[in-house]
C-alpha atoms as a PDB file:
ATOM      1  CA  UNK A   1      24.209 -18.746 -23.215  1.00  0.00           C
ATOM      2  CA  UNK A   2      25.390 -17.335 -19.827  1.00  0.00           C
ATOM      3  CA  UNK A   3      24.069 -14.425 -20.585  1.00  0.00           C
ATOM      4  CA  UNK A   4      20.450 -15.915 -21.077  1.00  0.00           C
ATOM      5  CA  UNK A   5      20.798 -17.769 -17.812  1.00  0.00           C
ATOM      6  CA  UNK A   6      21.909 -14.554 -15.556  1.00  0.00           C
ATOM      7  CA  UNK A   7      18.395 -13.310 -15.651  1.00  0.00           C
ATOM      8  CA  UNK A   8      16.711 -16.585 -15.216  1.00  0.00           C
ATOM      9  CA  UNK A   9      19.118 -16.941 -11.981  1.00  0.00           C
ATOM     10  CA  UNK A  10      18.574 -13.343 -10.707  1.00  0.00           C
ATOM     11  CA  UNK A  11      14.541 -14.452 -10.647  1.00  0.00           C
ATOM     12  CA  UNK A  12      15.183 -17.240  -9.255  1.00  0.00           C
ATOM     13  CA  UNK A  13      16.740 -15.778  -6.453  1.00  0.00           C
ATOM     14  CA  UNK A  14      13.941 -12.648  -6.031  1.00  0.00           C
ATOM     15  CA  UNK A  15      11.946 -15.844  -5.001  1.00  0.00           C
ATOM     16  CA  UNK A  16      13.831 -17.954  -3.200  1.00  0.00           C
ATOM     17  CA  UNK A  17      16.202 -16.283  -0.934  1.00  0.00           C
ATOM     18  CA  UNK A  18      12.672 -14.653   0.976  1.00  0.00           C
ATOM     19  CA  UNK A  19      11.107 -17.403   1.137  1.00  0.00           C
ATOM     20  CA  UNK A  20      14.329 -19.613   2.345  1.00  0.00           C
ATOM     21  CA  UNK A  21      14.382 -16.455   4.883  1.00  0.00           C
ATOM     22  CA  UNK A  22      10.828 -16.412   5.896  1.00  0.00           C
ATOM     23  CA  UNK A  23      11.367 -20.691   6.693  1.00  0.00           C
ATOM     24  CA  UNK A  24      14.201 -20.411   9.285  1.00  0.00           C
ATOM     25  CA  UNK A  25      12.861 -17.291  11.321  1.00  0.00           C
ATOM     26  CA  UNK A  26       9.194 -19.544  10.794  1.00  0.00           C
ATOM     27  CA  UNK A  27      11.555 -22.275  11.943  1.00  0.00           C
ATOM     28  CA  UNK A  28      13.475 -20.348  14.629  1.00  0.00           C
ATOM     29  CA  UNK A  29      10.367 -19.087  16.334  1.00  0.00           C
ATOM     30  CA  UNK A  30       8.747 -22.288  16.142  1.00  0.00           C
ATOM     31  CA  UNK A  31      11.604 -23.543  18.017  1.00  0.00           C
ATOM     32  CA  UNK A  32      11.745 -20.905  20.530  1.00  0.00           C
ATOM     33  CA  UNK A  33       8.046 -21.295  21.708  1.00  0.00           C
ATOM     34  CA  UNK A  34       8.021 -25.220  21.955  1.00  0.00           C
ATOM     35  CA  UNK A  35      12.077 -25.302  23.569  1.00  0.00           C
ATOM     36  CA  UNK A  36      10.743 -22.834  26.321  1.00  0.00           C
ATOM     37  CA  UNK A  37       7.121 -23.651  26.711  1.00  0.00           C
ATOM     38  CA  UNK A  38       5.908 -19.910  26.065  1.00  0.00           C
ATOM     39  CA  UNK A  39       2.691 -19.815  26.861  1.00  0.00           C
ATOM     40  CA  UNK A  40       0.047 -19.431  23.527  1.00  0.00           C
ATOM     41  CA  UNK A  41      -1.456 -16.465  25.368  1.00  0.00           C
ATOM     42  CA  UNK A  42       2.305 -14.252  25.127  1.00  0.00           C
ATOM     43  CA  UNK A  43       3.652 -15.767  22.049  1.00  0.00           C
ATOM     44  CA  UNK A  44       2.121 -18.529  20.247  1.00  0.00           C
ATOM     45  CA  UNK A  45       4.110 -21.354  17.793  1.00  0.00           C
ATOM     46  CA  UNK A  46       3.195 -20.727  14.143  1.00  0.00           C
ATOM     47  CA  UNK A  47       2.205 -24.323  14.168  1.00  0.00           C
ATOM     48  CA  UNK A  48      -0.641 -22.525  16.823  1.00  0.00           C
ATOM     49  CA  UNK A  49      -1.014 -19.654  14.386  1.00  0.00           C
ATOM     50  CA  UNK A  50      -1.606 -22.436  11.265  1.00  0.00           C
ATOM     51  CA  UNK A  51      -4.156 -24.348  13.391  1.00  0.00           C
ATOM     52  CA  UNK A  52      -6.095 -21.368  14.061  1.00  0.00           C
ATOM     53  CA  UNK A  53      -5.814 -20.171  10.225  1.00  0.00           C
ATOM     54  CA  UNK A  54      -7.418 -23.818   9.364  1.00  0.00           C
ATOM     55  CA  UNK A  55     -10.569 -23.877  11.953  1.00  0.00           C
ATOM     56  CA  UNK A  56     -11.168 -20.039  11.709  1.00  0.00           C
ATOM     57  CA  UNK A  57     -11.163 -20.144   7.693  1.00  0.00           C
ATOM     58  CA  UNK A  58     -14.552 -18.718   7.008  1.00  0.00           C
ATOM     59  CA  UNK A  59     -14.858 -16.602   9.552  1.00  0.00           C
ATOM     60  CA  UNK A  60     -11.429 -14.871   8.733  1.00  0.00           C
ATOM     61  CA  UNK A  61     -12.267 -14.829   4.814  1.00  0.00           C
ATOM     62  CA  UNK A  62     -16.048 -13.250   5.781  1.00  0.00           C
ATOM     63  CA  UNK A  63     -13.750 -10.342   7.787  1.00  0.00           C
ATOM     64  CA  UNK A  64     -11.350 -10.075   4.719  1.00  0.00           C
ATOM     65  CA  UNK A  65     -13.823  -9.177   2.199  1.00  0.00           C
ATOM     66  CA  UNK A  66     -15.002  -6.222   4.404  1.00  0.00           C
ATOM     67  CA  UNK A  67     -11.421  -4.943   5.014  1.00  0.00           C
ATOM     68  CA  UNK A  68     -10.107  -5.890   1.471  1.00  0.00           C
ATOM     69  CA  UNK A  69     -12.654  -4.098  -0.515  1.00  0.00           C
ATOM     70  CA  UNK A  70     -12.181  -0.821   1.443  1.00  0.00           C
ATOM     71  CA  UNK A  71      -8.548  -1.436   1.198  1.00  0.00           C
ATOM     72  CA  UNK A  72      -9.010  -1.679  -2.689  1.00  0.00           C
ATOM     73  CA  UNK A  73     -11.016   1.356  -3.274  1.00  0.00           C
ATOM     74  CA  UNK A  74      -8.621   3.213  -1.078  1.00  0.00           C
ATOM     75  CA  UNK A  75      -5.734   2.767  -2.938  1.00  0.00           C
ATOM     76  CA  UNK A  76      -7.548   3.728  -5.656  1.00  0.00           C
ATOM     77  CA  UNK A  77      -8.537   7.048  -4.393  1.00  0.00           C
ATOM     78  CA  UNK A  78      -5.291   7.273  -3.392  1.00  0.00           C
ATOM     79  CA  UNK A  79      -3.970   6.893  -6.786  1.00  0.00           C
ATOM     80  CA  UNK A  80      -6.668   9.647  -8.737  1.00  0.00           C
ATOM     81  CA  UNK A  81      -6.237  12.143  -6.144  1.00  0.00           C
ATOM     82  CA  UNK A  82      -2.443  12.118  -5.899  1.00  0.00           C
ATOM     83  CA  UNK A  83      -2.210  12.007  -9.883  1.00  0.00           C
ATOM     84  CA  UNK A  84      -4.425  15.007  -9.663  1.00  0.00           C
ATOM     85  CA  UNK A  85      -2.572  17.379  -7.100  1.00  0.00           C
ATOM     86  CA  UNK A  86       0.563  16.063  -8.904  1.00  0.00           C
ATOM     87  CA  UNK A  87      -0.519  17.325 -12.163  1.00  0.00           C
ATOM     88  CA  UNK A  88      -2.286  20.705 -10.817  1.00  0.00           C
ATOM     89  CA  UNK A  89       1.095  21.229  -8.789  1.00  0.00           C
ATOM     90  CA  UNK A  90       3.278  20.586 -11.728  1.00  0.00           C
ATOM     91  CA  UNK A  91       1.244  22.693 -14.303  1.00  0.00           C
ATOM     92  CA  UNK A  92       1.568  25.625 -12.193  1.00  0.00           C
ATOM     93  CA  UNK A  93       4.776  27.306 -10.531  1.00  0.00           C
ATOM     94  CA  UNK A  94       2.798  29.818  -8.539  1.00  0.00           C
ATOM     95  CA  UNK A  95       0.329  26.426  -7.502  1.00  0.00           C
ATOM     96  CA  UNK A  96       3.470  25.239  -6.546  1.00  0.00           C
ATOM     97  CA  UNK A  97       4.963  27.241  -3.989  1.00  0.00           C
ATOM     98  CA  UNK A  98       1.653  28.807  -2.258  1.00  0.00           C
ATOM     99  CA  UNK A  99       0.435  24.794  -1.536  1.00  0.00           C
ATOM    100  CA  UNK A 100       3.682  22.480  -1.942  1.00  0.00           C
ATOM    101  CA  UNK A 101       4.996  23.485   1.299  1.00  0.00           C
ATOM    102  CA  UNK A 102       1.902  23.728   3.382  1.00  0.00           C
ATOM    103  CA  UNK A 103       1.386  20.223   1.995  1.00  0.00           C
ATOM    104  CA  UNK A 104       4.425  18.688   3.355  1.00  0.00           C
ATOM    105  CA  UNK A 105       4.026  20.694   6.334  1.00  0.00           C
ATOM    106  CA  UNK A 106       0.391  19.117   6.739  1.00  0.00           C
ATOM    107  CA  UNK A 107       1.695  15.502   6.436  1.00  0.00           C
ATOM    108  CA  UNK A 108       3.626  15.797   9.620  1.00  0.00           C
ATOM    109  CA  UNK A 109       0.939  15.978  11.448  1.00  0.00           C
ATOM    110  CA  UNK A 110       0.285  12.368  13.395  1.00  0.00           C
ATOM    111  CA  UNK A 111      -2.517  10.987  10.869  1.00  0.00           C
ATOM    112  CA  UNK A 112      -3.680   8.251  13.916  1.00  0.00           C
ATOM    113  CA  UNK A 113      -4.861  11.290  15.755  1.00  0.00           C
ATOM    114  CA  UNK A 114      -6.717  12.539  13.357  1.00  0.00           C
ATOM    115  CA  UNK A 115      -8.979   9.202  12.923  1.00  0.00           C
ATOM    116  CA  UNK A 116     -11.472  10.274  15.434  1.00  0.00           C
ATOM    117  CA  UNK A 117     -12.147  13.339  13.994  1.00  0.00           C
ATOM    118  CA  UNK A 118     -13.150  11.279  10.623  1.00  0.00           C
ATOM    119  CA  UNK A 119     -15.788   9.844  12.584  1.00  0.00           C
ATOM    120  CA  UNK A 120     -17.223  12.505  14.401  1.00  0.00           C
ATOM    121  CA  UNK A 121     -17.252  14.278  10.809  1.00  0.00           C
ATOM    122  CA  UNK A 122     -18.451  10.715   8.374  1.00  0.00           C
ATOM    123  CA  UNK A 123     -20.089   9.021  10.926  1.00  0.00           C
ATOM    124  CA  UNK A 124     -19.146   5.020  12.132  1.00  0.00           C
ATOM    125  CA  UNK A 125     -20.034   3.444   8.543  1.00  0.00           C
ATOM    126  CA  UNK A 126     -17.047   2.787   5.348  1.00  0.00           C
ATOM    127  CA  UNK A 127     -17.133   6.704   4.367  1.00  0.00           C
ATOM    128  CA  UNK A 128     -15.274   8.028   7.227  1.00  0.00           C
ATOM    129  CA  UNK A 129     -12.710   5.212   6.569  1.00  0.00           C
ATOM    130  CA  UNK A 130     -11.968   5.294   3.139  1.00  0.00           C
ATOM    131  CA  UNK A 131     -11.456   9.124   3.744  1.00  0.00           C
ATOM    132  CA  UNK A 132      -9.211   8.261   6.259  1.00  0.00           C
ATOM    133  CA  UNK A 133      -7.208   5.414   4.446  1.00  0.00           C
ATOM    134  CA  UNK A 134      -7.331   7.750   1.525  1.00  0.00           C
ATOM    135  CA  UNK A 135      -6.240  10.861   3.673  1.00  0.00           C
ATOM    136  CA  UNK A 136      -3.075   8.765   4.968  1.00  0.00           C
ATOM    137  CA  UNK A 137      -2.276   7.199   1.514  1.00  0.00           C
ATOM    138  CA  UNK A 138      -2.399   9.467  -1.193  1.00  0.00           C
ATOM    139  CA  UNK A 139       0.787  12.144  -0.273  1.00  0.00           C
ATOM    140  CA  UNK A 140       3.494   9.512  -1.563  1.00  0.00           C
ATOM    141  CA  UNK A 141       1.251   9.030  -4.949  1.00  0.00           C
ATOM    142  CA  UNK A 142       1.452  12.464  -4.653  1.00  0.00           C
ATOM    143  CA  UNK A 143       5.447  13.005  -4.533  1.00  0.00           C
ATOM    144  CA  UNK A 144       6.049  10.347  -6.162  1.00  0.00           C
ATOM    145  CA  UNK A 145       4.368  11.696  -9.435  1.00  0.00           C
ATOM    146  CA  UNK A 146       4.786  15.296  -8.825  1.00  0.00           C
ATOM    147  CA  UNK A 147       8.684  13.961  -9.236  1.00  0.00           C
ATOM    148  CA  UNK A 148       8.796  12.238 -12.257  1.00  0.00           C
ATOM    149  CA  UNK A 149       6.484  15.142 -14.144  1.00  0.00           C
ATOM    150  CA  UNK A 150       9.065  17.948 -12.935  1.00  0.00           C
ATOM    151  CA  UNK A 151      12.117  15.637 -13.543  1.00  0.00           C
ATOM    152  CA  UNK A 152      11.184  14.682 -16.767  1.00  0.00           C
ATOM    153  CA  UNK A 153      14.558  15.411 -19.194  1.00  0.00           C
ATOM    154  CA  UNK A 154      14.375  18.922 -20.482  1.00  0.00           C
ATOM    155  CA  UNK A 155      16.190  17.888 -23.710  1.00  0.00           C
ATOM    156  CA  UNK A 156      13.144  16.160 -24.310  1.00  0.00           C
ATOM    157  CA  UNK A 157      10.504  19.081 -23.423  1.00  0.00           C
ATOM    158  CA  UNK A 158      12.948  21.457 -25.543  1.00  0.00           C
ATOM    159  CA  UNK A 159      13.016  19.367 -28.618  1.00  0.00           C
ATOM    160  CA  UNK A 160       8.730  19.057 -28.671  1.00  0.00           C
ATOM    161  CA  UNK A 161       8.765  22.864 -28.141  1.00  0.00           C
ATOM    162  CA  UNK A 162      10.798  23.208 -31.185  1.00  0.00           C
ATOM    163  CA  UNK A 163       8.577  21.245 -32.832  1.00  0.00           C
ATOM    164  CA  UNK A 164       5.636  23.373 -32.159  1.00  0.00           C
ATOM    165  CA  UNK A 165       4.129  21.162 -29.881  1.00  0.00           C
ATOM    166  CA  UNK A 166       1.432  22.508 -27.141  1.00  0.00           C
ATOM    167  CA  UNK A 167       1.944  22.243 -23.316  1.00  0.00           C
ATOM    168  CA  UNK A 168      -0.995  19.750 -23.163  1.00  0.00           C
ATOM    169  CA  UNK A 169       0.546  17.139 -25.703  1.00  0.00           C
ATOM    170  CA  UNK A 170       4.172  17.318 -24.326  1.00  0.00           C
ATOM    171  CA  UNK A 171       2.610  16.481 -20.534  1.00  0.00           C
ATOM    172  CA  UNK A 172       0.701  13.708 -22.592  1.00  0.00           C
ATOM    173  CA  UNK A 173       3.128  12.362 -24.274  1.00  0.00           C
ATOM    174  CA  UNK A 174       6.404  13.183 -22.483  1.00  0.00           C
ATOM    175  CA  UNK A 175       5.926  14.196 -19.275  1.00  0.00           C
ATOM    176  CA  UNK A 176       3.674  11.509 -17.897  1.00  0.00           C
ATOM    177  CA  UNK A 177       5.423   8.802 -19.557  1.00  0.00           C
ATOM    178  CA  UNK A 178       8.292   9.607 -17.941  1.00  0.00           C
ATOM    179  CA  UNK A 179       6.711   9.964 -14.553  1.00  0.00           C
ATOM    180  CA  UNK A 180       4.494   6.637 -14.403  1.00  0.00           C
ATOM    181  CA  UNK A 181       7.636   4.359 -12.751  1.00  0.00           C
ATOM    182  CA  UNK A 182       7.616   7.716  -9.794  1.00  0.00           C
ATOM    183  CA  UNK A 183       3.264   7.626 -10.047  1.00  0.00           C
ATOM    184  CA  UNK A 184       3.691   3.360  -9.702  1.00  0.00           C
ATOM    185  CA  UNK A 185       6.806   3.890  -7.108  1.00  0.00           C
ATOM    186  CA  UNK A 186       3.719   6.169  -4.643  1.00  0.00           C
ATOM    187  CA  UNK A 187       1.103   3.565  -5.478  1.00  0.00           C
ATOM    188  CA  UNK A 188       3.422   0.777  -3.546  1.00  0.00           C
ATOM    189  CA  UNK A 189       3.549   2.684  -0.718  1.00  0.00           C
ATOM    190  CA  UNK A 190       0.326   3.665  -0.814  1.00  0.00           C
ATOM    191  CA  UNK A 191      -1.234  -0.221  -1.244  1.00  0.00           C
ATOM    192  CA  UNK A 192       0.298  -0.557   2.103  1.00  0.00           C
ATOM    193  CA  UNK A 193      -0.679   2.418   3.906  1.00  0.00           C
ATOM    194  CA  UNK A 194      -4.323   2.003   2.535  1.00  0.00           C
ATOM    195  CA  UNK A 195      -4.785  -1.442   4.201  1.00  0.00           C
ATOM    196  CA  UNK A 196      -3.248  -0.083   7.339  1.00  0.00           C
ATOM    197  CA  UNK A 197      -5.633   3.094   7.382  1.00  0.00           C
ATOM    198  CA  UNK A 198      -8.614   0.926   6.688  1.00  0.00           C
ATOM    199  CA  UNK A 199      -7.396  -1.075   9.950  1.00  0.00           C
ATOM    200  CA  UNK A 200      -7.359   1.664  11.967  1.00  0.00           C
ATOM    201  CA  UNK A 201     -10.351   3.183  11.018  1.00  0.00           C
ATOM    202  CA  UNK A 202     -12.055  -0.411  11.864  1.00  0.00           C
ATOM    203  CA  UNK A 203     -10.246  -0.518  15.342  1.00  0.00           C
ATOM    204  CA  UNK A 204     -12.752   2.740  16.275  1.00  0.00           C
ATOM    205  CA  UNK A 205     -15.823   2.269  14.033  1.00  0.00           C
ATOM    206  CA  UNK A 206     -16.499  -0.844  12.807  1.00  0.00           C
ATOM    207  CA  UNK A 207     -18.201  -3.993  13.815  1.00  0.00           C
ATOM    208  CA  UNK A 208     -16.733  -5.877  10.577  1.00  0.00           C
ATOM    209  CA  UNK A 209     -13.045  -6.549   9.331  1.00  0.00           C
ATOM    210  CA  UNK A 210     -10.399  -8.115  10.940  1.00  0.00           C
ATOM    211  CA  UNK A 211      -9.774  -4.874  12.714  1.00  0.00           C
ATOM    212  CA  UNK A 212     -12.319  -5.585  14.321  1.00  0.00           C
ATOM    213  CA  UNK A 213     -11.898  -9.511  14.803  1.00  0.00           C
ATOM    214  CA  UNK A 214      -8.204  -8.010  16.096  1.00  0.00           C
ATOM    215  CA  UNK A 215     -10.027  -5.973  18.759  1.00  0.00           C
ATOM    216  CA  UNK A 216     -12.281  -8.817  19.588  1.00  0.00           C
ATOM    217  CA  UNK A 217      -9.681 -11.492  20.025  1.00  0.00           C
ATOM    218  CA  UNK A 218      -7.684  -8.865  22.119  1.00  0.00           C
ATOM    219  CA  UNK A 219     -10.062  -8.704  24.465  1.00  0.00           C
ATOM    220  CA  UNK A 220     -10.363 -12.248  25.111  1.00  0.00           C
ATOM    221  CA  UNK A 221      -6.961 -12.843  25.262  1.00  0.00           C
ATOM    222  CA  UNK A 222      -7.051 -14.954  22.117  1.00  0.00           C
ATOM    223  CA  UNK A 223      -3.513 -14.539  20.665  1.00  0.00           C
ATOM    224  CA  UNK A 224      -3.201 -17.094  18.031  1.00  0.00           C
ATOM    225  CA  UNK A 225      -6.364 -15.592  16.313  1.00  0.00           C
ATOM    226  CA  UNK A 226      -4.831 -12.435  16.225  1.00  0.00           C
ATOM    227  CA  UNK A 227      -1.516 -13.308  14.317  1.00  0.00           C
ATOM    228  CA  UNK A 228      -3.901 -15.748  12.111  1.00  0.00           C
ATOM    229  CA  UNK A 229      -5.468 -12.288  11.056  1.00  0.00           C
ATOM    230  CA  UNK A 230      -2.034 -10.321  10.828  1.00  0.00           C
ATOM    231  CA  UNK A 231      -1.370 -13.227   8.347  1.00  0.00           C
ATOM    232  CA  UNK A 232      -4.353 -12.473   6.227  1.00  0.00           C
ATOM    233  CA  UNK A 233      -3.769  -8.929   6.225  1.00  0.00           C
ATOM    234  CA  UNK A 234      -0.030  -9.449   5.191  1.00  0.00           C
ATOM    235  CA  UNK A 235      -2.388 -11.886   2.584  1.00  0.00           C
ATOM    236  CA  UNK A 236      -3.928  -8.973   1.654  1.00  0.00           C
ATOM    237  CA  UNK A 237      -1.379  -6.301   1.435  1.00  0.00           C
ATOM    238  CA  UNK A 238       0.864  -8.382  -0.643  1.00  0.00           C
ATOM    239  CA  UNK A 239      -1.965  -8.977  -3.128  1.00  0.00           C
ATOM    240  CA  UNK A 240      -2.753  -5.493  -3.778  1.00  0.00           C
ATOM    241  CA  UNK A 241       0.979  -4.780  -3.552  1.00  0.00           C
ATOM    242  CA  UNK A 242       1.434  -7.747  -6.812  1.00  0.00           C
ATOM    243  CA  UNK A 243      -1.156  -5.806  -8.458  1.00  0.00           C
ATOM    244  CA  UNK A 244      -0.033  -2.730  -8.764  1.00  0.00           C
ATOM    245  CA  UNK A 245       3.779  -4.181  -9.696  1.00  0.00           C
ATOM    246  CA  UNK A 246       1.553  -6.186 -12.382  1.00  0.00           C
ATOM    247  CA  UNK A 247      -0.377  -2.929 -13.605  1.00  0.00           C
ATOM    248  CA  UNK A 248       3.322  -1.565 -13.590  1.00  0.00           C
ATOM    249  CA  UNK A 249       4.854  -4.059 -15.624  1.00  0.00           C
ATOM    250  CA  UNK A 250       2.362  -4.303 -18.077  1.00  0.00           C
ATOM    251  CA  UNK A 251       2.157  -0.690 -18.700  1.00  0.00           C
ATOM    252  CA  UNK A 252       6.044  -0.817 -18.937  1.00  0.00           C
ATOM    253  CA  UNK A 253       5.388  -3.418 -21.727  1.00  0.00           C
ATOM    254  CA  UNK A 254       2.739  -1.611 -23.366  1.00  0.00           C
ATOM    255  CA  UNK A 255       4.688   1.476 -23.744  1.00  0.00           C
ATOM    256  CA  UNK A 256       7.892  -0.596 -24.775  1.00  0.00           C
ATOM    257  CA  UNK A 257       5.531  -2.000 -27.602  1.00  0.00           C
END
């Protein structure tokens, strides 16, 4: 019986110990900015932030679909090409070491910089920043994957060699099995660097999203709309983050089964 009720408890907990987190600093804050009188303009209340969620409802849904769709198809471009360079990387040694290096090297290059040149090359529409968002995204897909296929237990390679098994059906079978938590580990981290590269690419090229409703609102000094739309864009990043943990867990299930 305890036993039965430690897991129940432990999921309990996953859930309520952020959110009983995320109601005093809600709490706190709220606090702060009506004890001092901070002006809305600086800092505004969350009650501020809720009131401006409430009348600007449309508007900021309208803005999400723009941002969330690119955000979507981001991540998954994310996900096929970092599978791919993972799996062309791990098939070949000599791949490996002429591009696995310059690759790393090339991701420490400031990707923000880089946005303008996606326009001058794309143009101001949604190719230039989906390339972008997918340019900034897919290296930990990439790692992550690349990872789990090289780490995969060699007992296990070993023992399908011995039984005359080709290259092609251990990677099937073995090898990418064994890297899909790495693969789903990348795609996390990429769900949230895809919404924040379709962002960016909207703060210089777009005239929808809520990048650009940000960039509006800044301008006129309208604070509370701006956290109302860092609220929907946490909105949306947490979706596509409870996606991919879904996709993960029911892959996890699948191959359990």
């Amino acid at each position: 019986m305890p036993s039965a009720a430690t897991p129940s408890r432990e999921r309990a907990l996953t859930l309520i110990l952020p959110t009983m987190t995320a109601i005093v600093v809600l709490g706190f804050w709220q606090l702060l900015a009506k004890h001092w009188s901070i002006p809305a303009v600086i800092l505004p209340a969350p009650s501020d932030v809720w009131q401006q969620l409430v009348a600007a409802w449309r508007e900021l849904g309208y803005q999400a679909c723009f941002t969330g769709a690119e955000a979507v198809v981001a991540c998954l471009l994310s996900g096929v090409l970092g599978a791919l360079v993972a799996a062309m990387l791990a098939s070949s040694r000599f791949l490996r070491d002429m591009l696995y290096p310059n690759l790393v090297a090339f991701q420490l290059i400031p990707k923000i910089a880089l946005a303008p040149l996606f326009v001058i090359w794309l143009g101001i529409d949604s190719p230039s920043r989906l390339v972008f968002s997918t340019f900034i995204s897919f290296f930990p897909v990439a790692i992550g994957a690349l990872t789990g296929l090289l780490g995969t237990n060699p007992n296990a390679i070993r023992l399908c060699q011995s039984l005359t098994a080709s290259k092609s059906q251990i990677f099937r079978h073995v090898q990418v099995p064994y890297a899909l938590p790495f693969f789903f580990s990348g795609m996390k981290v990429a769900s949230t660097l895809s919404v924040i590269g379709i962002i960016v690419g909207e703060f210089i090229s777009s005239k929808h999203g809520l990048g650009s409703y940000i960039l509006l609102a800044g301008s006129r000094a309208e604070t509370p709309r701006i956290f109302a739309a860092l609220v929907v864009l946490c909105a949306i990043g947490l979706a596509l983050y409870g996606i991919i943990a879904w996709c993960e867990l029911c892959m996890q299930k699948a191959w359990r089964g």
